[in-house]
PDB file of N, CA and C in Angstrom:
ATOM      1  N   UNK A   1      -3.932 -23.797 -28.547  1.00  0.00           N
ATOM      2  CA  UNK A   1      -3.296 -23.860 -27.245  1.00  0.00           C
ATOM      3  C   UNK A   1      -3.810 -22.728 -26.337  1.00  0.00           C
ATOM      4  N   UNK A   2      -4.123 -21.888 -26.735  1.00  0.00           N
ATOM      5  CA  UNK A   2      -4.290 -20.302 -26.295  1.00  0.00           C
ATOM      6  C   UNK A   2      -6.067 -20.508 -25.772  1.00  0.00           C
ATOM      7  N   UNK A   3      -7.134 -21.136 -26.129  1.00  0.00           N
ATOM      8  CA  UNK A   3      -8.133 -21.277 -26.400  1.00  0.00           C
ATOM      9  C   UNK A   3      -7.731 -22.362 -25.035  1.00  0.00           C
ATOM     10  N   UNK A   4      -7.170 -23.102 -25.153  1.00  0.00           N
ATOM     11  CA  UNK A   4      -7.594 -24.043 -24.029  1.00  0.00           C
ATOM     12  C   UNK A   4      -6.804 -23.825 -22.709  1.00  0.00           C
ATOM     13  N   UNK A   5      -5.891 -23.109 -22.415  1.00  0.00           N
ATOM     14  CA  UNK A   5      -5.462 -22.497 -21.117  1.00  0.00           C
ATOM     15  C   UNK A   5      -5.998 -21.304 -20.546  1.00  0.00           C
ATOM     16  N   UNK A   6      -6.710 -20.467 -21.624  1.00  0.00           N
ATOM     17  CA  UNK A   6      -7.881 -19.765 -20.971  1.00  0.00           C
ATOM     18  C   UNK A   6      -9.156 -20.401 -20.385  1.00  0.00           C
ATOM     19  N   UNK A   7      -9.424 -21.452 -21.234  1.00  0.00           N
ATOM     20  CA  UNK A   7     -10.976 -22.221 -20.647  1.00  0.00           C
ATOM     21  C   UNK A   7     -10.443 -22.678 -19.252  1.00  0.00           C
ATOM     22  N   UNK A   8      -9.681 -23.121 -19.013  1.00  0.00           N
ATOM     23  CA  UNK A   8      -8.690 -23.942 -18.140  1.00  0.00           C
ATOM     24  C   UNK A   8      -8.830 -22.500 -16.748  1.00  0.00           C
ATOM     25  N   UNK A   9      -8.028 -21.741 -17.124  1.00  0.00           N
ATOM     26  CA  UNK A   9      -8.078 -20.631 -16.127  1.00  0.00           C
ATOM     27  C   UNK A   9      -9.291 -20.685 -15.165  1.00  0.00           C
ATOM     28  N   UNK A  10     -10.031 -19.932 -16.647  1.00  0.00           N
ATOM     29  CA  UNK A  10     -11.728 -19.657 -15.884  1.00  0.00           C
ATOM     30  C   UNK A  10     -12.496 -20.797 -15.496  1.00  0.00           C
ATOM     31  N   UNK A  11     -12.240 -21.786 -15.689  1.00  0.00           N
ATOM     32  CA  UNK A  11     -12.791 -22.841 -14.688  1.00  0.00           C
ATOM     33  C   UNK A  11     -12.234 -23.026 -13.439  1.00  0.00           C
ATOM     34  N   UNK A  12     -11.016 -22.870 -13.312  1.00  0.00           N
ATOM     35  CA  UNK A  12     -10.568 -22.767 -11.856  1.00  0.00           C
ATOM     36  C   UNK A  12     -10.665 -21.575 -11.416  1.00  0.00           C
ATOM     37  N   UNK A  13     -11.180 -20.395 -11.737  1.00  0.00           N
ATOM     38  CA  UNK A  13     -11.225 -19.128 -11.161  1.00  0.00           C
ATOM     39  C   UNK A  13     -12.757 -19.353 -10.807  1.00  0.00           C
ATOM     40  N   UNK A  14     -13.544 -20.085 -11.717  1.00  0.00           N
ATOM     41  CA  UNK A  14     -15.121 -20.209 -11.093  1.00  0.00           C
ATOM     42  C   UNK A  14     -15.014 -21.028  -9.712  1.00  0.00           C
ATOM     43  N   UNK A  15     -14.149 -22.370  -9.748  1.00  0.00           N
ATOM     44  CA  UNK A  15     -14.559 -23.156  -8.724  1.00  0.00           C
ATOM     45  C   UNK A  15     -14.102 -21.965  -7.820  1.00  0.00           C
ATOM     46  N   UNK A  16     -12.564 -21.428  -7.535  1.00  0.00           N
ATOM     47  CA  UNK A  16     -12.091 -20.831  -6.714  1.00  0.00           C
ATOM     48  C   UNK A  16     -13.089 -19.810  -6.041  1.00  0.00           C
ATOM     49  N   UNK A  17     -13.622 -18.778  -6.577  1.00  0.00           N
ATOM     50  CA  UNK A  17     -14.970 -18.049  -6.203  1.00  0.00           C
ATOM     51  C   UNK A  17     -16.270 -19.125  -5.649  1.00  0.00           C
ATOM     52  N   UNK A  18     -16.373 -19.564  -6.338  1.00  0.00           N
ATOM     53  CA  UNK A  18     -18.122 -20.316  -5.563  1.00  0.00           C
ATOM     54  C   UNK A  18     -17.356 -20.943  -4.837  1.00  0.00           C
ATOM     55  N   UNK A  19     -16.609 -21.971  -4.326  1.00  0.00           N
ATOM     56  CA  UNK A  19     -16.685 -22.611  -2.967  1.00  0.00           C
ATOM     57  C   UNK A  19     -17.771 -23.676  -3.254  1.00  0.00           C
ATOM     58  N   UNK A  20     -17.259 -24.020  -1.989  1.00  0.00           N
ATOM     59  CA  UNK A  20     -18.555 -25.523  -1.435  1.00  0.00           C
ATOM     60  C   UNK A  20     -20.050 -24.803  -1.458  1.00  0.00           C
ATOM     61  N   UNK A  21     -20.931 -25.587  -1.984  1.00  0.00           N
ATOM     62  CA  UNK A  21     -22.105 -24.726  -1.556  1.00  0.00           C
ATOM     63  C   UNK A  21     -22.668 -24.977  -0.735  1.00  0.00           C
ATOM     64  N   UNK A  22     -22.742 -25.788  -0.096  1.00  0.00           N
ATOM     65  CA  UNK A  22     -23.502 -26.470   1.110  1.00  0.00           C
ATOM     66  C   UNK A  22     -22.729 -26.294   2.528  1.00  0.00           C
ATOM     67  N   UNK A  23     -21.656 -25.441   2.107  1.00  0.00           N
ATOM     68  CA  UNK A  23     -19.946 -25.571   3.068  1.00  0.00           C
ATOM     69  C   UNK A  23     -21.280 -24.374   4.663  1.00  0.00           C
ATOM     70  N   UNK A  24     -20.829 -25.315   5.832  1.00  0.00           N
ATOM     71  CA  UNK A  24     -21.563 -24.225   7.013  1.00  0.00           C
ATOM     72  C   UNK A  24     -20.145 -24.082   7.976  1.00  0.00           C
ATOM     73  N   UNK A  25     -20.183 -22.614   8.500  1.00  0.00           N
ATOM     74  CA  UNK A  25     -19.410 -22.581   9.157  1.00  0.00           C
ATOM     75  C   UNK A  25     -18.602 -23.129  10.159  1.00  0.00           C
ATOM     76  N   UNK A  26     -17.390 -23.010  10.289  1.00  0.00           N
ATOM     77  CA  UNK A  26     -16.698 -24.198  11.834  1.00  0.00           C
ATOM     78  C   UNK A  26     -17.210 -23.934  12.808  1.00  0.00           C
ATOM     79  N   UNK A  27     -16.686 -24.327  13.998  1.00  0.00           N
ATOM     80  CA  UNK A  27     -17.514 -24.427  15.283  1.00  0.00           C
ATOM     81  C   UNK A  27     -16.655 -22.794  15.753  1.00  0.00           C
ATOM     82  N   UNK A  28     -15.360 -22.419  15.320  1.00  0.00           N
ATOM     83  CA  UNK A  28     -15.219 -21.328  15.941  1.00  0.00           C
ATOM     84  C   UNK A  28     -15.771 -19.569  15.558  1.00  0.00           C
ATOM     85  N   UNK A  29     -16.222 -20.006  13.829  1.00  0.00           N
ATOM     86  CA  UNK A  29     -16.913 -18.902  13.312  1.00  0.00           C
ATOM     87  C   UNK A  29     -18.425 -18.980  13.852  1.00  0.00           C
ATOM     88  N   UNK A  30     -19.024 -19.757  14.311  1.00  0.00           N
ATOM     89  CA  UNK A  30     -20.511 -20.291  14.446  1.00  0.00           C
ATOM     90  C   UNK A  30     -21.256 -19.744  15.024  1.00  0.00           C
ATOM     91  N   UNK A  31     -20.023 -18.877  16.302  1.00  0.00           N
ATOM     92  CA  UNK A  31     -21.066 -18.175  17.265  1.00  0.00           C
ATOM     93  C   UNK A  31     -22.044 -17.091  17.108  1.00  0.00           C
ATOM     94  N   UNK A  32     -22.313 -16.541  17.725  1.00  0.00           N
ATOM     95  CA  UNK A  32     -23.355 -15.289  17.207  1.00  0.00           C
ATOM     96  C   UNK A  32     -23.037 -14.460  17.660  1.00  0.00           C
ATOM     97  N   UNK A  33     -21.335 -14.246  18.705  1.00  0.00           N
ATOM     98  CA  UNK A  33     -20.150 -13.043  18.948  1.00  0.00           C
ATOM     99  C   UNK A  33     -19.166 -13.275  17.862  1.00  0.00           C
ATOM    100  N   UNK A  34     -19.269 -14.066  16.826  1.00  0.00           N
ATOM    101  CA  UNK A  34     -18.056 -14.484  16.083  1.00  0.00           C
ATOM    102  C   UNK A  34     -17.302 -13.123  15.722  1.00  0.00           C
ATOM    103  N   UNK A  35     -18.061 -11.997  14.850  1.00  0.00           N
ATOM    104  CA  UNK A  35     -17.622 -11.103  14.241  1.00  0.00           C
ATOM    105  C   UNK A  35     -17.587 -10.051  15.319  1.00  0.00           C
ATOM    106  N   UNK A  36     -17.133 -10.048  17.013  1.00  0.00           N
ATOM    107  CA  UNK A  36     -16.541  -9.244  17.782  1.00  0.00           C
ATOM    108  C   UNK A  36     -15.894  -9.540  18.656  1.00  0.00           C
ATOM    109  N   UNK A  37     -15.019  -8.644  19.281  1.00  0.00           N
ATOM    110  CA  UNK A  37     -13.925  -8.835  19.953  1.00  0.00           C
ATOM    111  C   UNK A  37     -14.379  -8.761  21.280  1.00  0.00           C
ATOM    112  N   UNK A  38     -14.017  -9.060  22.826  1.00  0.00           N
ATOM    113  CA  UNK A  38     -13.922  -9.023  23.632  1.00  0.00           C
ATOM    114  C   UNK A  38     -13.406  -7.230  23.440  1.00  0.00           C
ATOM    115  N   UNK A  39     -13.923  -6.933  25.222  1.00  0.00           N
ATOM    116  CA  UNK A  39     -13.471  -5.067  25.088  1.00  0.00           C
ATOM    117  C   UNK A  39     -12.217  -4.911  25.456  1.00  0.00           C
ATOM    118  N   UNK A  40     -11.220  -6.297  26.214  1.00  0.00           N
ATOM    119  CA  UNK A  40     -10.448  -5.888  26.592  1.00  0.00           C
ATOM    120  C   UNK A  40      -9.471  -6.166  25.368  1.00  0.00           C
ATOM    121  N   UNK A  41      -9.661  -7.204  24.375  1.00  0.00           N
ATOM    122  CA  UNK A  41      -8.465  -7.111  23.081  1.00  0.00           C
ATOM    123  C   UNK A  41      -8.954  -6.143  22.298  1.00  0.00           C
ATOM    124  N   UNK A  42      -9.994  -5.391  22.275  1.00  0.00           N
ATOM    125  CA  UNK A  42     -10.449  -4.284  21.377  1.00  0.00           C
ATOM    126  C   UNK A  42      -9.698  -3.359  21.876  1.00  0.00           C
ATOM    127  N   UNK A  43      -9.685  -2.741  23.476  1.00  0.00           N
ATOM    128  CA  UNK A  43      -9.007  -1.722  23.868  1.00  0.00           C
ATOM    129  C   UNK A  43      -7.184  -1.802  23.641  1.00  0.00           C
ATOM    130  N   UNK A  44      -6.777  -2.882  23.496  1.00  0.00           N
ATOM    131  CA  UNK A  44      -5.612  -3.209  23.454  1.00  0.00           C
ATOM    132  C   UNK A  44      -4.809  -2.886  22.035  1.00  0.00           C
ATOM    133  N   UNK A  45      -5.543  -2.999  20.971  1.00  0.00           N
ATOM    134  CA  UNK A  45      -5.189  -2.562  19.584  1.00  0.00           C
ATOM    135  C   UNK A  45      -5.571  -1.368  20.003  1.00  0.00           C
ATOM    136  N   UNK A  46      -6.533  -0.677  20.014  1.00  0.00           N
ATOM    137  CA  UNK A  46      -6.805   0.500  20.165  1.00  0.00           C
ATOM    138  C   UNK A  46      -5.908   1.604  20.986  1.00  0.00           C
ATOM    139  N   UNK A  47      -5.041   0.894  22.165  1.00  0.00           N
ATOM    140  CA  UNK A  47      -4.025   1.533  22.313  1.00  0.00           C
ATOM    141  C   UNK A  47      -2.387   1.472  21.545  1.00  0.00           C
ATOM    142  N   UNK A  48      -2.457  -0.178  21.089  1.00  0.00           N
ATOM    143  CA  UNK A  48      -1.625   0.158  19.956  1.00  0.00           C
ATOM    144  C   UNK A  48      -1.479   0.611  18.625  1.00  0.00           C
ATOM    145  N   UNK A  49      -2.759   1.068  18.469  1.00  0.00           N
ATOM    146  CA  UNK A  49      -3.046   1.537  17.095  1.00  0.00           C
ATOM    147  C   UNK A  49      -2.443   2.818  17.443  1.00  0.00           C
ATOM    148  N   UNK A  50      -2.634   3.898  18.376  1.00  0.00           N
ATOM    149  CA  UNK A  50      -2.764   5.300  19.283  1.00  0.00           C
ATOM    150  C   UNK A  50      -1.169   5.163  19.618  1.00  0.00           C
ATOM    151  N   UNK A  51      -0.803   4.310  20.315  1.00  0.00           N
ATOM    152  CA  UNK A  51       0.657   4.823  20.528  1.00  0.00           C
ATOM    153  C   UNK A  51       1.640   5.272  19.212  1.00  0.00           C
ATOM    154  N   UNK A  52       1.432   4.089  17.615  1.00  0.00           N
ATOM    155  CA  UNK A  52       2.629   3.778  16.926  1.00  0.00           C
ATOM    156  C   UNK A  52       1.897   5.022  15.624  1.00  0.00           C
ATOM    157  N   UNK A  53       0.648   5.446  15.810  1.00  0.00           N
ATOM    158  CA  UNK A  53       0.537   5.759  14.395  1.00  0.00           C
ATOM    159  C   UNK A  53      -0.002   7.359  15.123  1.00  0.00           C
ATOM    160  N   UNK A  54      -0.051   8.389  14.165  1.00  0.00           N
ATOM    161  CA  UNK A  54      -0.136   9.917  13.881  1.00  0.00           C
ATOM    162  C   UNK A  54      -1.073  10.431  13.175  1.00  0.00           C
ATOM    163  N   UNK A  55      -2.259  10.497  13.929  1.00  0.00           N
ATOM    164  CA  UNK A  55      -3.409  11.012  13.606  1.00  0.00           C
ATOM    165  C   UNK A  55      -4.150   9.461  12.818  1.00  0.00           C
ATOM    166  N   UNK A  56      -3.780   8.611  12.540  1.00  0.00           N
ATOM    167  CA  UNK A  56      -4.494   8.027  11.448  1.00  0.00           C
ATOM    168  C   UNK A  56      -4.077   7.879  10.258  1.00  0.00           C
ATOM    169  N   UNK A  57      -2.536   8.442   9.821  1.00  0.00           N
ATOM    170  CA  UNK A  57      -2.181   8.634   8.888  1.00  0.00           C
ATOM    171  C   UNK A  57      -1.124   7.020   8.316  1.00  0.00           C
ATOM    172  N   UNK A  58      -1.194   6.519   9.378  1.00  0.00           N
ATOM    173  CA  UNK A  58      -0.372   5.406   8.668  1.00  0.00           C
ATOM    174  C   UNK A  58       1.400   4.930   8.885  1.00  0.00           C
ATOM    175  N   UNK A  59       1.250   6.043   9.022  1.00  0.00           N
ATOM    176  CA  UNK A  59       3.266   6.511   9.566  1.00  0.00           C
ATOM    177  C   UNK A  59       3.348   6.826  11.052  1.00  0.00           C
ATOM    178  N   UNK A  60       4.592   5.746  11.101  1.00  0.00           N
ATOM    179  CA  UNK A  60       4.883   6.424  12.786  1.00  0.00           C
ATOM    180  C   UNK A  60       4.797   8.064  12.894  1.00  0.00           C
ATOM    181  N   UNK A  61       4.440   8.484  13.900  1.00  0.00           N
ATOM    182  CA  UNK A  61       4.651   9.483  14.811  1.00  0.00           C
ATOM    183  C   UNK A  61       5.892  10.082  14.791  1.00  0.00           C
ATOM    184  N   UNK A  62       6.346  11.552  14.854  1.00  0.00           N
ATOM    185  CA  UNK A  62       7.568  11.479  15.325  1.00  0.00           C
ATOM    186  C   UNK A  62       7.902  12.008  16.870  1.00  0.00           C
ATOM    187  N   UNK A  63       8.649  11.168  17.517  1.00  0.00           N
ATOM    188  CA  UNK A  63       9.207  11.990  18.703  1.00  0.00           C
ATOM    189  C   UNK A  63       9.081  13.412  19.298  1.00  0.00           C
ATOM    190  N   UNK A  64       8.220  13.596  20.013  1.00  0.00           N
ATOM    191  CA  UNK A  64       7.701  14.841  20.685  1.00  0.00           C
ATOM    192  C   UNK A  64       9.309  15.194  20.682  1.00  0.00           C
ATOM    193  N   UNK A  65       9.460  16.737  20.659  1.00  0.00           N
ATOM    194  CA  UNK A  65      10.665  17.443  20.723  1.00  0.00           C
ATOM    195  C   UNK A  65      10.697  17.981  21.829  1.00  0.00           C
ATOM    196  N   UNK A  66      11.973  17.621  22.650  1.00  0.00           N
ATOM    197  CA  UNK A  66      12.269  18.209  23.856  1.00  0.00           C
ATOM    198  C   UNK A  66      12.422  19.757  24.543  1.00  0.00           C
ATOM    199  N   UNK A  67      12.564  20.274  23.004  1.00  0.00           N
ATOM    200  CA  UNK A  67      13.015  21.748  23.536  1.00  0.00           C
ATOM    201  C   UNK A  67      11.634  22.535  22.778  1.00  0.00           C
ATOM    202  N   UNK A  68      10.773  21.890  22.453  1.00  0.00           N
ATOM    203  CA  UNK A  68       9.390  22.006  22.205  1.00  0.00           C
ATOM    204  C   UNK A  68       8.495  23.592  22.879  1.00  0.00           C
ATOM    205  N   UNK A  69       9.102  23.221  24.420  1.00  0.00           N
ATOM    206  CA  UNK A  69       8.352  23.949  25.200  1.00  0.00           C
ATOM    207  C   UNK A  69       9.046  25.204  25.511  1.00  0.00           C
ATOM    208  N   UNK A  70      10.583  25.219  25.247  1.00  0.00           N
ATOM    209  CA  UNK A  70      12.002  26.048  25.523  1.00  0.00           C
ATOM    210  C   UNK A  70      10.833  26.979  24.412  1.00  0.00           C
ATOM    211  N   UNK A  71      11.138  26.554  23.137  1.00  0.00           N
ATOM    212  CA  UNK A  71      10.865  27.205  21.858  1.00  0.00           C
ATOM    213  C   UNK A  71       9.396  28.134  21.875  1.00  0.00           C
ATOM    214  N   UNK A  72       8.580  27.255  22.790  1.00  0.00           N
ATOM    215  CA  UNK A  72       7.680  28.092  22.892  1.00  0.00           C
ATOM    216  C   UNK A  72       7.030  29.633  23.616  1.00  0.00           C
ATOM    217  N   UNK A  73       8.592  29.484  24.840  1.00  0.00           N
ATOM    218  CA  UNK A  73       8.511  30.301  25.237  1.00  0.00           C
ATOM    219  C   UNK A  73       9.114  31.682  24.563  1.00  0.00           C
ATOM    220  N   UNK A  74      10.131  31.293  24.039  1.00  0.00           N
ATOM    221  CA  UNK A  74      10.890  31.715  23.045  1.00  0.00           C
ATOM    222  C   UNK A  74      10.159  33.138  22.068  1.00  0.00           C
ATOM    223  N   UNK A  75       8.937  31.995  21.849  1.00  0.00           N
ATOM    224  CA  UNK A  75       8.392  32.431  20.328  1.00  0.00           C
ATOM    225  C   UNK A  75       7.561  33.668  21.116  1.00  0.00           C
ATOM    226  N   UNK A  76       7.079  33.754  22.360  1.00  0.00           N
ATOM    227  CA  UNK A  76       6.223  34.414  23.245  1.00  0.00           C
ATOM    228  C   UNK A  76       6.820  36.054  23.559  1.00  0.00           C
ATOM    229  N   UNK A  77       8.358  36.136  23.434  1.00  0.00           N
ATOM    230  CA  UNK A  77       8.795  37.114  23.632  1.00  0.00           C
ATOM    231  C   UNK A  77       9.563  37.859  22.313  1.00  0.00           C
ATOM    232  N   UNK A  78       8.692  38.853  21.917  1.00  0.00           N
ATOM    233  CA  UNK A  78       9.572  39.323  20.763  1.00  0.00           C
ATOM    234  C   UNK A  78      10.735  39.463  20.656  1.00  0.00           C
ATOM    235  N   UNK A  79      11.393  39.807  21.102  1.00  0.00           N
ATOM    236  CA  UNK A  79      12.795  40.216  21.043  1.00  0.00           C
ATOM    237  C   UNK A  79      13.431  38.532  21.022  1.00  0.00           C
ATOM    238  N   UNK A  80      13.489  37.874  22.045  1.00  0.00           N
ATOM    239  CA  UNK A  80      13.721  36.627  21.663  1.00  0.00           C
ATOM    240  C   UNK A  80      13.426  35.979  20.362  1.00  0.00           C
ATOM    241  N   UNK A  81      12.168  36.141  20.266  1.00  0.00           N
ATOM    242  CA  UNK A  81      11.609  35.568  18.747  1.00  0.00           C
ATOM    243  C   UNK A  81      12.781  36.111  17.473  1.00  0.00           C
ATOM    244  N   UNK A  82      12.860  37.530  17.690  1.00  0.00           N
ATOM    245  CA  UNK A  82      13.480  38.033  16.522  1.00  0.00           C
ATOM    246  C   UNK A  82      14.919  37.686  16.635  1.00  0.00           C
ATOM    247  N   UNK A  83      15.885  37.558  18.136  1.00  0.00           N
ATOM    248  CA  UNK A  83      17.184  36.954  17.932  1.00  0.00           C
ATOM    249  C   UNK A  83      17.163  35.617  17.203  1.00  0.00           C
ATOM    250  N   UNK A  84      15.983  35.146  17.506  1.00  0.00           N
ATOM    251  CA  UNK A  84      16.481  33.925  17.265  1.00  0.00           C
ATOM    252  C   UNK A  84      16.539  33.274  15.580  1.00  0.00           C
ATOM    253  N   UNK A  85      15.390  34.502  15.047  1.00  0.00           N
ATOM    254  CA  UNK A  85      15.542  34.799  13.205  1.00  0.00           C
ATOM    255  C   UNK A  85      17.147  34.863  12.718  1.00  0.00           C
ATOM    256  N   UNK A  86      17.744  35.218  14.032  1.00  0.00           N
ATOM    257  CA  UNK A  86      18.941  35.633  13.386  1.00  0.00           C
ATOM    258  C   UNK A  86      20.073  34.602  13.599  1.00  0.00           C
ATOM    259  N   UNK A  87      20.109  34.222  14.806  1.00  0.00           N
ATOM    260  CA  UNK A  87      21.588  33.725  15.476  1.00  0.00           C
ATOM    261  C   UNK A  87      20.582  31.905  16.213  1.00  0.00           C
ATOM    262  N   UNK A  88      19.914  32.047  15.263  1.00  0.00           N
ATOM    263  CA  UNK A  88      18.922  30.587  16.314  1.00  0.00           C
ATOM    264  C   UNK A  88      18.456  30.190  17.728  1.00  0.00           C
ATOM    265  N   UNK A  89      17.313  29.254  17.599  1.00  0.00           N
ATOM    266  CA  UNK A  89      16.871  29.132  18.694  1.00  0.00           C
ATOM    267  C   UNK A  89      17.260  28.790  19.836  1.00  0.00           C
ATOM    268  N   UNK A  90      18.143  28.104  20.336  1.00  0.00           N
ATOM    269  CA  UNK A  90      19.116  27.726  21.162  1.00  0.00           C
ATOM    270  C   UNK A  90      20.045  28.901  21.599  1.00  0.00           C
ATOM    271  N   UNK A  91      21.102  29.319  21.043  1.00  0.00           N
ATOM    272  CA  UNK A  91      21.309  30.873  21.580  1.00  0.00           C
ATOM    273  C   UNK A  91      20.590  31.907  21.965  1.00  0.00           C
ATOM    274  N   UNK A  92      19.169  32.243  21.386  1.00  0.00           N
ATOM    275  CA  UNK A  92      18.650  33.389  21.596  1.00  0.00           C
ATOM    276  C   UNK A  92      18.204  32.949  23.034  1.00  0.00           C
ATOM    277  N   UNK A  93      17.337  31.717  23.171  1.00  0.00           N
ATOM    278  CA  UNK A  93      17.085  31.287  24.384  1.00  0.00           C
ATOM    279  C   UNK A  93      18.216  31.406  25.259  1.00  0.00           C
ATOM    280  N   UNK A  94      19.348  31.057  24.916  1.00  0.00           N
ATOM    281  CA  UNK A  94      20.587  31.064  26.227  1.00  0.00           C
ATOM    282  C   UNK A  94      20.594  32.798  26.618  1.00  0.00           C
ATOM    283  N   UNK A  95      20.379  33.313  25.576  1.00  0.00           N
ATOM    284  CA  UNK A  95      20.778  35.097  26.107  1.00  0.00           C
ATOM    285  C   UNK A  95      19.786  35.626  26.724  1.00  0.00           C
ATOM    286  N   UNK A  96      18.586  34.955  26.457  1.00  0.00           N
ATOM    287  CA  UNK A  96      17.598  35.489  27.097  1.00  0.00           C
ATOM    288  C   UNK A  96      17.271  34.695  29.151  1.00  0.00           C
ATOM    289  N   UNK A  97      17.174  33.598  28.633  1.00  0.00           N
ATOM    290  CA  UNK A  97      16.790  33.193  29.643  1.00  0.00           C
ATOM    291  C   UNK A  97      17.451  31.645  30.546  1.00  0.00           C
ATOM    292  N   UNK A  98      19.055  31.820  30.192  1.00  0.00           N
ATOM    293  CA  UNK A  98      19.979  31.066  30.838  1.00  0.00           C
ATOM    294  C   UNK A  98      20.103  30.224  29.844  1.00  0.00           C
ATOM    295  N   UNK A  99      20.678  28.602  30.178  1.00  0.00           N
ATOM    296  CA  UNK A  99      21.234  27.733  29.091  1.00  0.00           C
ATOM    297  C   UNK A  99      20.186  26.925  28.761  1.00  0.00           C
ATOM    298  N   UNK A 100      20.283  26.520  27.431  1.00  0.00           N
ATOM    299  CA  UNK A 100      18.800  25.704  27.189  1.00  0.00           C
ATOM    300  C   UNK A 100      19.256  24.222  27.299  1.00  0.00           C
TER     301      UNK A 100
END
């Protein structure tokens, strides 16, 4: 039994691989642009590739942080920098330089 559902397999795994041999392409693979895109659906993935993914890595992006730029100023002034080691970034910024 074992002997003949393997022969069985690999004969349909051969046809499955070779195909028709004489098989010629359809009329919509045929062209000689087949294997490219127009520039404007190329640019179009290309900006949705760029908006949803992070560097290339596969995973959304996360959300630019709003107080991003607060923090950076933050980090620019020592004394700020060092309150904020202590009592966090959001307060040290409020004492320093109004409400964040």
């Amino acid at each position: 039994m074992r002997p003949l559902v393997l022969v069985a397999l690999l004969a349909l795994a051969t046809l499955c691989l070779a195909g028709p041999a004489g098989a010629k392409p359809s009329g919509a693979e045929s062209g000689k642009g087949a294997a490219f895109v127009s520039r404007q659906e190329g640019s179009e993935v290309a900006k949705r590739l760029r908006r949803y993914l992070d560097r290339g890595l596969g995973a959304p992006g996360p959300y630019p942080d709003p107080l991003e730029s607060r923090r950076e100023v933050c980090e620019l002034n020592p004394d700020c920098d060092e309150l904020a080691d202590h009592i966090g970034f959001q307060e040290a910024y409020g004492r320093f330089y109004g409400t964040a």
